[in-house]
Protein backbone atom coordinates (compact mmCIF):
# COMPACT_ATOMS: atom_id res chain seq x y z
CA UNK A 1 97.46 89.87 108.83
CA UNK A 2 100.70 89.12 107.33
CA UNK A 3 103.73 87.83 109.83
CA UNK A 4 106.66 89.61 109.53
CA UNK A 5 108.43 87.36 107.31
CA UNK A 6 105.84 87.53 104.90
CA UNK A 7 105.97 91.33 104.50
CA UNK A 8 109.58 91.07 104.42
CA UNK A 9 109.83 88.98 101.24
CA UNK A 10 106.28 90.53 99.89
CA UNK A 11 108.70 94.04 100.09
CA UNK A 12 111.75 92.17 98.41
CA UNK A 13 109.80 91.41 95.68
CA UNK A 14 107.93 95.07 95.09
CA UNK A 15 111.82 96.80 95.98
CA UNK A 16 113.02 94.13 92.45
CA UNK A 17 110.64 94.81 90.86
CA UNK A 18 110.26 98.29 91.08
CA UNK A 19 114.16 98.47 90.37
CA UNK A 20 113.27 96.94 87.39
CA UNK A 21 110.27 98.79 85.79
CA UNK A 22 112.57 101.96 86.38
CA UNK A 23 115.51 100.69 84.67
CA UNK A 24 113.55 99.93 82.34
CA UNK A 25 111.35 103.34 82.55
CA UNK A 26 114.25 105.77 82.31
CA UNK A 27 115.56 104.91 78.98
CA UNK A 28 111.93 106.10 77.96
CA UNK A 29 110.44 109.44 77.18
CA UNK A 30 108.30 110.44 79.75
CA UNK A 31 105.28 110.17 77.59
CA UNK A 32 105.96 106.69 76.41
CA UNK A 33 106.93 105.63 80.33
CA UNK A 34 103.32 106.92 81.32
CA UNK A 35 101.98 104.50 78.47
CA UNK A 36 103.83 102.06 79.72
CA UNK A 37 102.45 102.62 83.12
CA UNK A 38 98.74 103.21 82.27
CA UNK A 39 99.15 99.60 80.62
CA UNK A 40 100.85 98.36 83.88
CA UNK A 41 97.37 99.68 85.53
CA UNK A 42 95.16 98.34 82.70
CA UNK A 43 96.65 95.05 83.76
CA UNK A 44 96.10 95.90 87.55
CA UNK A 45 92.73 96.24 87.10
CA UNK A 46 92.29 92.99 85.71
CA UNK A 47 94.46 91.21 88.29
CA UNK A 48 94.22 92.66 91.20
CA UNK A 49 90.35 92.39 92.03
CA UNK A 50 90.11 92.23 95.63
CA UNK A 51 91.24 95.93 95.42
CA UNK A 52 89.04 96.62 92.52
CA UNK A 53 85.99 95.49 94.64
CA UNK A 54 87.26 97.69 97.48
CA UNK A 55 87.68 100.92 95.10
CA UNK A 56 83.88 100.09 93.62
CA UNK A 57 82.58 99.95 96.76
CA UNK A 58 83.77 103.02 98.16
CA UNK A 59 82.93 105.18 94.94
CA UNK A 60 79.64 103.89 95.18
CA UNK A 61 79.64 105.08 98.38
CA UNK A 62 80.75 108.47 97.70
CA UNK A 63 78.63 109.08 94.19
CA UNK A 64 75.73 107.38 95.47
CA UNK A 65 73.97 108.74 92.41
CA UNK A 66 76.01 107.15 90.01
CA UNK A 67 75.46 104.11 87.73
CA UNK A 68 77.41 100.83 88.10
CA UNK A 69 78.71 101.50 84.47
CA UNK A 70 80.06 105.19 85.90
CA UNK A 71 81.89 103.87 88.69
CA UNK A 72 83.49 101.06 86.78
CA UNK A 73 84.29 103.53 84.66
CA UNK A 74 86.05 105.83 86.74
CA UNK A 75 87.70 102.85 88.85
CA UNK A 76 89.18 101.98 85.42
CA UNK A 77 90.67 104.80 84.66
CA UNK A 78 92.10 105.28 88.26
CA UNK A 79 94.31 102.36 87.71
CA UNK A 80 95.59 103.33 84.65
CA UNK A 81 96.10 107.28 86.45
CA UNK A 82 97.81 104.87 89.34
CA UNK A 83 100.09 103.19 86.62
CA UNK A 84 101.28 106.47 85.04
CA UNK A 85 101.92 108.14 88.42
CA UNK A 86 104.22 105.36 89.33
CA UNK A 87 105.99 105.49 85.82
CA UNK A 88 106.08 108.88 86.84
CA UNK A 89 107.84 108.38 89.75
CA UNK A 90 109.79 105.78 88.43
CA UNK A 91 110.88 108.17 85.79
CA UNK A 92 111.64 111.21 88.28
CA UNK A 93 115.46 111.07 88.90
CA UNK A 94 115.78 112.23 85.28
CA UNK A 95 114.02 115.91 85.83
CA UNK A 96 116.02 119.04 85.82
CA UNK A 97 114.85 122.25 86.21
CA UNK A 98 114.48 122.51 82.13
CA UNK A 99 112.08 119.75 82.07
CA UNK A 100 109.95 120.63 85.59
CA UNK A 101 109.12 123.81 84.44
CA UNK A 102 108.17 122.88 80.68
CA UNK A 103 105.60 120.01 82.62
CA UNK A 104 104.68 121.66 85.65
CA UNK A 105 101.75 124.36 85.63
CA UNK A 106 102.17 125.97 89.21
CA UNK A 107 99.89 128.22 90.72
CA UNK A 108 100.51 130.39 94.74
CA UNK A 109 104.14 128.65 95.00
CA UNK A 110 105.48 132.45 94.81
CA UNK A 111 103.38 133.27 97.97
CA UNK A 112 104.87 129.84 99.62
CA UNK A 113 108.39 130.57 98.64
CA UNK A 114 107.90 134.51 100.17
CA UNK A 115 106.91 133.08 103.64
CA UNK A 116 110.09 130.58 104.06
CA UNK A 117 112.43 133.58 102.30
CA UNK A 118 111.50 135.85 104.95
CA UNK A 119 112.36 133.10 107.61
CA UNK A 120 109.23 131.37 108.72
CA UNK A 121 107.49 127.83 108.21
CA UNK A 122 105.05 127.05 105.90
CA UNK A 123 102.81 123.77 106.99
CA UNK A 124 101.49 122.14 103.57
CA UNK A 125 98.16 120.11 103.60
CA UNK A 126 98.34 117.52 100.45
CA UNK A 127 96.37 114.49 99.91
CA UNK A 128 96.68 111.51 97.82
CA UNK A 129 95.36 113.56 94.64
CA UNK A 130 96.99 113.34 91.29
CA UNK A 131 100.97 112.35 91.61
CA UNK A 132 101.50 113.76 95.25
CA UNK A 133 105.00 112.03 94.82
CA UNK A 134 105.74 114.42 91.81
CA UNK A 135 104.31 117.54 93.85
CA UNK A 136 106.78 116.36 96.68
CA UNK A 137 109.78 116.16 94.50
CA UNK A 138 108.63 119.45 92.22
CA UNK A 139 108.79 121.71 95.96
CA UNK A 140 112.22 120.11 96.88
CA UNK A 141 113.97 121.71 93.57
CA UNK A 142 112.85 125.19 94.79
CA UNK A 143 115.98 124.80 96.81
CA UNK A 144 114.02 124.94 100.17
CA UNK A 145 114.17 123.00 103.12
CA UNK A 146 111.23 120.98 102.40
CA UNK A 147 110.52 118.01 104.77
CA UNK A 148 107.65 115.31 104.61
CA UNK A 149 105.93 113.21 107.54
CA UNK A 150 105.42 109.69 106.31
CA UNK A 151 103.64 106.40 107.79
CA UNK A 152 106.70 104.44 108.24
CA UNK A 153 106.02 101.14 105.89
CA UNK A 154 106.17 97.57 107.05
CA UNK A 155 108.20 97.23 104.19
CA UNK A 156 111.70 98.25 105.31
CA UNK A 157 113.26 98.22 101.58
CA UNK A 158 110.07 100.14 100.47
CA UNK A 159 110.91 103.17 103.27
CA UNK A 160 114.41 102.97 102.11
CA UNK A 161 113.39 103.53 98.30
CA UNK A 162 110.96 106.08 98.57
CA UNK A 163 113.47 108.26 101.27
CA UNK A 164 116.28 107.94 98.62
CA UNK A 165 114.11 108.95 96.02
CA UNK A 166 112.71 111.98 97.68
CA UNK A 167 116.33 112.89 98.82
CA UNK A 168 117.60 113.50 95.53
CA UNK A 169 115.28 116.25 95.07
CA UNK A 170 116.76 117.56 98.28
CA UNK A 171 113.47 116.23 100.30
CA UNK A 172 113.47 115.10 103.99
CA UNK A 173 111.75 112.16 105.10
CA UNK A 174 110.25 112.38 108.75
CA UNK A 175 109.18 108.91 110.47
CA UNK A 176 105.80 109.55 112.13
CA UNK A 177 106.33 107.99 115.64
CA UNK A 178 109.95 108.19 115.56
CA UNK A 179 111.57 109.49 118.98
CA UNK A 180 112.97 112.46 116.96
CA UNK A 181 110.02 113.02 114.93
CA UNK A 182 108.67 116.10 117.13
CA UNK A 183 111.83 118.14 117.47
CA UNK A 184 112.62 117.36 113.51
CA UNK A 185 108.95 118.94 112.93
CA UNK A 186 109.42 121.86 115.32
CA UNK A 187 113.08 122.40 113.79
CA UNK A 188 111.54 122.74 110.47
CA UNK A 189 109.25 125.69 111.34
CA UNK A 190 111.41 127.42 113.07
CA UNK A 191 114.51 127.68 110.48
CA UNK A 192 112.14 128.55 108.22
CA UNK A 193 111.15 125.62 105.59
CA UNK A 194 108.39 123.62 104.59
CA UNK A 195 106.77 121.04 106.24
CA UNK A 196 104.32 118.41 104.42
CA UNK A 197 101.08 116.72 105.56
CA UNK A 198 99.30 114.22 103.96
CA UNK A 199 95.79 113.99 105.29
CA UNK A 200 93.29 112.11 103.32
CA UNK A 201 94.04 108.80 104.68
CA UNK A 202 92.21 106.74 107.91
CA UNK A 203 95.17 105.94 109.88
CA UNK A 204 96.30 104.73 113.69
CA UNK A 205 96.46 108.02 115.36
CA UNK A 206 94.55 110.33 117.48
CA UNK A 207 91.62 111.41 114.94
CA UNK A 208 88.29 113.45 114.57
CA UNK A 209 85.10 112.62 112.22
CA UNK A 210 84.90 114.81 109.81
CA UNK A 211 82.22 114.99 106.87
CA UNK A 212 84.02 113.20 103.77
CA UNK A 213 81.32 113.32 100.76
CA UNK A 214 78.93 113.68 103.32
CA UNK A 215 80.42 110.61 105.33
CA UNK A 216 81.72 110.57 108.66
CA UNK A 217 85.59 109.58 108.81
CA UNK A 218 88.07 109.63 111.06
CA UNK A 219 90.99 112.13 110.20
CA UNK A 220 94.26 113.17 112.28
CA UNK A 221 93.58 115.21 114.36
CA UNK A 222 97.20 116.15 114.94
CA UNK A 223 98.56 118.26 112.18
CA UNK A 224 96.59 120.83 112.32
CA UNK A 225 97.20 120.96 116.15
CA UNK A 226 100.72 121.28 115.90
CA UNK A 227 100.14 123.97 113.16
CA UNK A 228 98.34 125.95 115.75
CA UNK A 229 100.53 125.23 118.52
CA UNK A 230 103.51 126.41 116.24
CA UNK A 231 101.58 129.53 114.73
CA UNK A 232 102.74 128.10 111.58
CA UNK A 233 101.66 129.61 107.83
CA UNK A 234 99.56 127.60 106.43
CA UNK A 235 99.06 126.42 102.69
CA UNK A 236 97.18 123.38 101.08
CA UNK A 237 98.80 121.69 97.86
CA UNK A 238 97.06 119.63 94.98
CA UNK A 239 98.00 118.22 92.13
CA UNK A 240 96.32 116.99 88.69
CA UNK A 241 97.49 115.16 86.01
CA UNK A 242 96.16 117.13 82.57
CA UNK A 243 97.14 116.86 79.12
CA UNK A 244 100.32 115.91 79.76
CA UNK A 245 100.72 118.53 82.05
CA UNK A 246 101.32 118.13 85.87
CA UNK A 247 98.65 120.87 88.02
CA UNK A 248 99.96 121.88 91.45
CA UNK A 249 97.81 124.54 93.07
CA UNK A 250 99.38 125.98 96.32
CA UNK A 251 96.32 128.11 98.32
CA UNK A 252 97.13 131.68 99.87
CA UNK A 253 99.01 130.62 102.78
CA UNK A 254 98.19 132.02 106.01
CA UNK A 255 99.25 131.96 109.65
CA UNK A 256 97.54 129.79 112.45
CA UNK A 257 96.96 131.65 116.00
CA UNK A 258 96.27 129.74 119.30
CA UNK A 259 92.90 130.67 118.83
CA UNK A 260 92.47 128.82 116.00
CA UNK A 261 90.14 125.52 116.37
CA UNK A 262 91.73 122.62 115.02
CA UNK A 263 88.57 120.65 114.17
CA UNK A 264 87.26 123.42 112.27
CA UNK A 265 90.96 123.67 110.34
CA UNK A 266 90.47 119.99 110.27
CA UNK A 267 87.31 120.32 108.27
CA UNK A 268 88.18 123.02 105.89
CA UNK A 269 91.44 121.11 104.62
CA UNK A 270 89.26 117.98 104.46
CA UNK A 271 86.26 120.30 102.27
CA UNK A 272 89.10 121.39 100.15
CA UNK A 273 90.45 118.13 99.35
CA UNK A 274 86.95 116.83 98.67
CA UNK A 275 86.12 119.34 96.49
CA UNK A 276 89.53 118.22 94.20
CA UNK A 277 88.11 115.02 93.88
CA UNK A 278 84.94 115.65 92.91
CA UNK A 279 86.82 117.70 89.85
CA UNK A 280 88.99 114.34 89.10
CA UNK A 281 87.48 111.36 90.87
CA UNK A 282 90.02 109.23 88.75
CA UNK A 283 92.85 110.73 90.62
CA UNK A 284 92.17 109.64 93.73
CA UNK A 285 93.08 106.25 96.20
CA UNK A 286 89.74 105.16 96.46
CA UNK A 287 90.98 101.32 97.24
CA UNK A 288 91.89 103.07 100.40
CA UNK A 289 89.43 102.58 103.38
CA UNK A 290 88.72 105.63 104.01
CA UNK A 291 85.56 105.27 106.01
CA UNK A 292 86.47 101.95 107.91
CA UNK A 293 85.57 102.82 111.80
CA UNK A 294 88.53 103.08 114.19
CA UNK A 295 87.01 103.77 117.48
CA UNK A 296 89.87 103.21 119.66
CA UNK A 297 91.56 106.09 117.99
CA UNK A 298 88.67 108.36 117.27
CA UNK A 299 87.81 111.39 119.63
CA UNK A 300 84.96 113.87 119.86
CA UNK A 301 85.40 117.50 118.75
CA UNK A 302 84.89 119.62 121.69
């Protein structure tokens, strides 16, 4: 593990740097800046191999029916989708309204958008499909209260640059495990706003194993609790990256009761998400470690 000083500078360099590509990215059009990136990927892929072995191994895991040749393939191109999403984001201060809705094909926001105008919170499930930064930033210029719970980085610099960022679409940042984290969340729902979840990723918190292409893996556990402890509405959001064309699918919303089971929410969100990869594997984080066992964290559904 890296000491503290190391991350420090390792985040000093990535905050440059990234200042950098941007500068650089924003005098582009945003077709040429996602060249730009998808070469910055290319180059990734090449470079960066420790993470390329860690992406082939867990595609391999989840296609176990696929050739070598098709997962190398799709690993590929996942870098270069990775390099154009961060152009992308890079790039992101320059859209209006003009340019989000010529790029953005949006599908159930209308049914979102009905729920917080008549004065209740809407709970979004997202996942690290497609630009998920771009989705964020496309539901703060609804001119909503739109808020997002994030996994504080060790990276202080990096938290800083991807709060600002957010911020100028009018997005909220929430620190997970922040003393005011809760009452921010709870505050959210009941002004009437939304509030975003990102739940495809194995992380240190309370979690449940749930079936991931046919794979047990630990997933929180806890936002879909406090969905059903709040009674919020309920929505999941996806995006995809087509044709030049940026896909964000919002599902019927609906509202939680007590009742609910939060495993069982759990597990739907998770089947959804699954079933968006399966449609784009190349869109997808697979250098993340998904699967990796975390049994000090894990718990049993009841």
């Amino acid at each position: 593990m890296a000491s503290p000083k190391l991350r420090a500078f390792r985040g000093r360099v990535i905050y440059g740097t990234l200042l950098l590509i941007g500068a650089v990215v924003r005098l582009l059009p945003l077709g040429a800046a996602r060249l730009l990136g998808r070469a910055l990927g290319h180059a990734a892929w090449h470079l960066v191999r420790g993470e390329r072995r860690k992406a082939l191994r867990n595609i391999a895991m989840a296609f176990p029916s696929w050739s070598a040749a098709q997962c190398r393939k799709t690993i590929h191109a996942m870098f270069q989708h990775h390099g154009a999403s961060l152009a992308e984001i890079l790039w992101m201060p320059k859209l209006d309204l003009a340019k989000r809705d010529a790029i953005n094909v949006v599908t159930g926001m209308d049914a979102v958008l009905k729920v917080i105008d008549n004065g209740d919170g809407v709970i979004c499930f997202t996942a690290h499909c497609g630009n998920w930064e771009w989705l964020c930033y496309s539901m703060g210029m609804y001119g909503r209260p739109v808020s997002v719970l994030q996994r504080e980085r060790d990276e202080q610099q990096m938290n800083q640059f991807i709060t600002e960022l957010r911020a100028k679409a009018g997005v909220r940042t929430i620190d997970r495990g922040s003393p005011a984290s809760a009452r921010e969340m709870i505050t959210v729902i009941r002004k009437g706003g939304m509030l975003a979840f990102v739940m495809d990723q194995n992380i240190r918190t309370e979690s449940v194993k749930i079936p991931f292409f046919g794979i047990p893996a630990p997933t929180p556990i806890g936002p879909t609790r406090f969905a059903i402890r709040s009674e919020a509405w309920v929505t999941i959001a996806l995006a995809e990256r087509r044709a030049g064309k940026q896909i964000l699918t919002f599902t019927e919303p609906f509202r939680c009761t007590r009742d609910d089971d939060p495993v069982a929410l759990t597990a739907n969100i998770t089947g959804a998400i699954e079933e968006h990869i399966r449609r784009v594997p190349e869109q997808w984080v697979w250098f993340h470690d998904r699967w990796r066992e975390r049994p000090k964290w894990d718990v049993t559904p009841q």
